[in-house]
PDB file of N, CA and C in Angstrom:
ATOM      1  N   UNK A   1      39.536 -15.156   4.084  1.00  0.00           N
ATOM      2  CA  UNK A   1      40.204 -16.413   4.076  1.00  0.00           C
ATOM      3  C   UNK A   1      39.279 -17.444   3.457  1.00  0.00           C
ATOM      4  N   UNK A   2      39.815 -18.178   2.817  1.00  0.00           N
ATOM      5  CA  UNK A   2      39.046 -19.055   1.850  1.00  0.00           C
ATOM      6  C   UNK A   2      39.731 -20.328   2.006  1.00  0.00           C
ATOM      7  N   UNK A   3      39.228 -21.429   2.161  1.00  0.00           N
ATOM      8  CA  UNK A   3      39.967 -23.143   2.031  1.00  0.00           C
ATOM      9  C   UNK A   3      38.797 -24.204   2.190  1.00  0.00           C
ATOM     10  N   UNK A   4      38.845 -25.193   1.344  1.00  0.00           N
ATOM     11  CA  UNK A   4      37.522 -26.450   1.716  1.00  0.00           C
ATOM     12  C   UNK A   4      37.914 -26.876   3.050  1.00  0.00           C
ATOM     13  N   UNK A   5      36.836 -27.655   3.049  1.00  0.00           N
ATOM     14  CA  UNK A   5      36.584 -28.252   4.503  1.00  0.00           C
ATOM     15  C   UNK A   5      37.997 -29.516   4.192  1.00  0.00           C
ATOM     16  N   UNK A   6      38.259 -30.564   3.550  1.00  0.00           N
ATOM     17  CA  UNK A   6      38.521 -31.300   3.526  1.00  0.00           C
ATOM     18  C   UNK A   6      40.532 -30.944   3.894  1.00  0.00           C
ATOM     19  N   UNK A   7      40.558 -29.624   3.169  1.00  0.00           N
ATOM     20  CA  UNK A   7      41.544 -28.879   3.630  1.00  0.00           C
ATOM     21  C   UNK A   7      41.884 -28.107   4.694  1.00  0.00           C
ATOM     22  N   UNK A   8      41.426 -28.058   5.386  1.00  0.00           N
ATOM     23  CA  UNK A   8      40.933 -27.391   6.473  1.00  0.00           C
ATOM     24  C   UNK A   8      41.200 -28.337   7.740  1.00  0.00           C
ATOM     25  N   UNK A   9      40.865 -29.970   7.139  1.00  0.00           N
ATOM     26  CA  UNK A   9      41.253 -30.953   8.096  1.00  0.00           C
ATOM     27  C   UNK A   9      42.485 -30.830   8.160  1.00  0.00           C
ATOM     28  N   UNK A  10      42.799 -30.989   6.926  1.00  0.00           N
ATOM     29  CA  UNK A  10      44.323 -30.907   7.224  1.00  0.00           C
ATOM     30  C   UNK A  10      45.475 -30.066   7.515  1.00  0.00           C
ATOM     31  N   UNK A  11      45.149 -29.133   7.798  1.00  0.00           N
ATOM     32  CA  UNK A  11      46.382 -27.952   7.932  1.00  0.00           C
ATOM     33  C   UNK A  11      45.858 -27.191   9.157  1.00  0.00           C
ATOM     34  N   UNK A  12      44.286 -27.748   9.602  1.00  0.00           N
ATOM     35  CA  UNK A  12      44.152 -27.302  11.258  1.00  0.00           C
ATOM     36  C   UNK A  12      44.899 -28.112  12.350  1.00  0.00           C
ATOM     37  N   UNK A  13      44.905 -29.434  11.739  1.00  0.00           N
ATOM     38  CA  UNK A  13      45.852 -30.203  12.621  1.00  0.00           C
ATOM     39  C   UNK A  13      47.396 -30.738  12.213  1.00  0.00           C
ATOM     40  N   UNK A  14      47.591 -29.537  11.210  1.00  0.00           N
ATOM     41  CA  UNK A  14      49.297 -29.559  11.004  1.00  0.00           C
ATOM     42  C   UNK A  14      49.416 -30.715  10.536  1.00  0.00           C
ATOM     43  N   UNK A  15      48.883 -31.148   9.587  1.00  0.00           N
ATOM     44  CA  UNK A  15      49.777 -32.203   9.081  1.00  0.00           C
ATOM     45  C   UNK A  15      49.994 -31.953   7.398  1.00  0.00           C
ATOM     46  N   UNK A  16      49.473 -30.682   7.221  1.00  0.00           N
ATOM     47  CA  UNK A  16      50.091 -29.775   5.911  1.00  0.00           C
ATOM     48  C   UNK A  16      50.275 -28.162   6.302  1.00  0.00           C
ATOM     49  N   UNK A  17      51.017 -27.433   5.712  1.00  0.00           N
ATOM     50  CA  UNK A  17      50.737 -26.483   5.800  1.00  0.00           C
ATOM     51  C   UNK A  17      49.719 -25.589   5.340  1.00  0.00           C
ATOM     52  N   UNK A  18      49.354 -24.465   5.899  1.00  0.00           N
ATOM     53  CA  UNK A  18      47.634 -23.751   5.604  1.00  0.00           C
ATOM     54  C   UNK A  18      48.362 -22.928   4.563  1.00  0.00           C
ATOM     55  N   UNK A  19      49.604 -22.630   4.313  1.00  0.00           N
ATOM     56  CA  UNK A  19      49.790 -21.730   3.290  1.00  0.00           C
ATOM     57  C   UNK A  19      49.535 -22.545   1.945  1.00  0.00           C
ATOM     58  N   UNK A  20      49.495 -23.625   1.762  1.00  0.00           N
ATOM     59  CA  UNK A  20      49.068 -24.631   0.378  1.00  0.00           C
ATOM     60  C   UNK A  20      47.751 -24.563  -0.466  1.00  0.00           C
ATOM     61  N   UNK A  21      47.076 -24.365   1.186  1.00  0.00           N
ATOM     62  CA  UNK A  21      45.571 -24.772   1.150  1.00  0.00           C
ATOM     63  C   UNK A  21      44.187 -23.646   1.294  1.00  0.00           C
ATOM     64  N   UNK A  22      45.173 -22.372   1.810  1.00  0.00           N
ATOM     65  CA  UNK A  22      44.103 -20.904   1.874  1.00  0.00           C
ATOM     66  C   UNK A  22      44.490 -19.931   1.446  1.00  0.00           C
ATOM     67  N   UNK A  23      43.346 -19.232   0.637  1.00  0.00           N
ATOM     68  CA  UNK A  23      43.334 -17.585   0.112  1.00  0.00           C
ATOM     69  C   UNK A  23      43.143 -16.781   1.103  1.00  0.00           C
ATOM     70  N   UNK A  24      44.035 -16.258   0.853  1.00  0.00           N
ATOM     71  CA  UNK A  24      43.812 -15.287   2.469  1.00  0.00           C
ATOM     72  C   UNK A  24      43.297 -13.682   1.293  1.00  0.00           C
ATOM     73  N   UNK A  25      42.196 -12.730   2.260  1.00  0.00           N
ATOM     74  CA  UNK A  25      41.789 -11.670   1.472  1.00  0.00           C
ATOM     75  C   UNK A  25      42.130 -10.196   2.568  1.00  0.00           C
ATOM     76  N   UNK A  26      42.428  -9.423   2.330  1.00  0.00           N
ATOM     77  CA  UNK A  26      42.023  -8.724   3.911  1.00  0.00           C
ATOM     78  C   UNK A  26      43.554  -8.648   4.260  1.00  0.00           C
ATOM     79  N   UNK A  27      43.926  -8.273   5.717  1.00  0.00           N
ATOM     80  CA  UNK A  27      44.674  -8.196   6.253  1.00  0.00           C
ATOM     81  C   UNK A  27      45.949  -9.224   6.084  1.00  0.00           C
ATOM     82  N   UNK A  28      46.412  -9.459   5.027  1.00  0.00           N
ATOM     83  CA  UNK A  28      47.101 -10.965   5.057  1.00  0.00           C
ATOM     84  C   UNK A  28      48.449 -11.257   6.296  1.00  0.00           C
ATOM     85  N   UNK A  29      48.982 -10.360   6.602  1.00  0.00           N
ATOM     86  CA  UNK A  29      49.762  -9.853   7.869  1.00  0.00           C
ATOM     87  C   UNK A  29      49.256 -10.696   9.019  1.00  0.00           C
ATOM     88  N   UNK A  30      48.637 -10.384   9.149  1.00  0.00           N
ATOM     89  CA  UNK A  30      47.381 -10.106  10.560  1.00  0.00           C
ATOM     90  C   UNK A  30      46.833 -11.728  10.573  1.00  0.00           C
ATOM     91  N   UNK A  31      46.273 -11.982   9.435  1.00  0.00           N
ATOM     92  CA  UNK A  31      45.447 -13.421   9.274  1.00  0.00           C
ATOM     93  C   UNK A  31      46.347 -14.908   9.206  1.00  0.00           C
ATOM     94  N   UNK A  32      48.167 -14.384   8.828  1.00  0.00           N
ATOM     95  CA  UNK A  32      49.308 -15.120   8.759  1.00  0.00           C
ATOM     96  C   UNK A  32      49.726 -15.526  10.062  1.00  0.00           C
ATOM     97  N   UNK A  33      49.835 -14.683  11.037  1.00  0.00           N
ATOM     98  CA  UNK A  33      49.532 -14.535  12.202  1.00  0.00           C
ATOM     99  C   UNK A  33      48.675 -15.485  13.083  1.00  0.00           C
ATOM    100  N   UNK A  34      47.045 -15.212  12.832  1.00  0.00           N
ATOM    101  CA  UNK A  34      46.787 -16.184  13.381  1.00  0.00           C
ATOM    102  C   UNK A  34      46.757 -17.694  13.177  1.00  0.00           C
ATOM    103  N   UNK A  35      46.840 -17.933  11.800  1.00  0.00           N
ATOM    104  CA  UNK A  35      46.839 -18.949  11.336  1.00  0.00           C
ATOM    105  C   UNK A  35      48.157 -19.917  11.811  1.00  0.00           C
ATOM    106  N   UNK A  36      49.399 -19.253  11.163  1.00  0.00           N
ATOM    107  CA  UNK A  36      50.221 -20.003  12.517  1.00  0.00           C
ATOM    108  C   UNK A  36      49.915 -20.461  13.732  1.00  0.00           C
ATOM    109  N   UNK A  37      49.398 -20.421  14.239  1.00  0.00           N
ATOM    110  CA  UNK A  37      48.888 -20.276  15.618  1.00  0.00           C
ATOM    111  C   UNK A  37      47.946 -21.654  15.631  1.00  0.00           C
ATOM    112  N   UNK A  38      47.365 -21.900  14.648  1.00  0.00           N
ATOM    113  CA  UNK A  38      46.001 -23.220  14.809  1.00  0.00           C
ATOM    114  C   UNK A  38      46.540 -24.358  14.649  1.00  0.00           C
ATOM    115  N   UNK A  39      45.992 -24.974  15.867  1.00  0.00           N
ATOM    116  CA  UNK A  39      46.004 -26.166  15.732  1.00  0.00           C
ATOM    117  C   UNK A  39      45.367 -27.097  17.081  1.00  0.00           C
ATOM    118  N   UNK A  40      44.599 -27.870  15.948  1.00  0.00           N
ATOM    119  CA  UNK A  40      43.609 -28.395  16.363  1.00  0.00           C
ATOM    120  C   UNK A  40      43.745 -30.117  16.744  1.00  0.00           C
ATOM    121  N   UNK A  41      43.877 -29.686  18.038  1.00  0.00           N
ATOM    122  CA  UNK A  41      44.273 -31.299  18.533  1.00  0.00           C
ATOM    123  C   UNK A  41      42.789 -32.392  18.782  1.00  0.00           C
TER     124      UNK A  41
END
């Protein structure tokens, strides 16, 4: 999984989506998964 920090602000606390902003490498299933899941209040 790959994304800048500055991106990272933004789609940990949902106010974009992480599919815009990360390369996912690896398991992309699996890593879709958790990523739904974040969020950073």
């Amino acid at each position: 999984m790959t994304s800048s920090t500055t991106d990272f602000l933004s789609w940990a606390t949902t106010r974009s989506p992480w599919r815009d902003a990360v390369r996912l490498d690896g398991d992309e299933a699996y890593m879709s998964q958790v990523l739904d899941r974040i969020d950073v209040i």
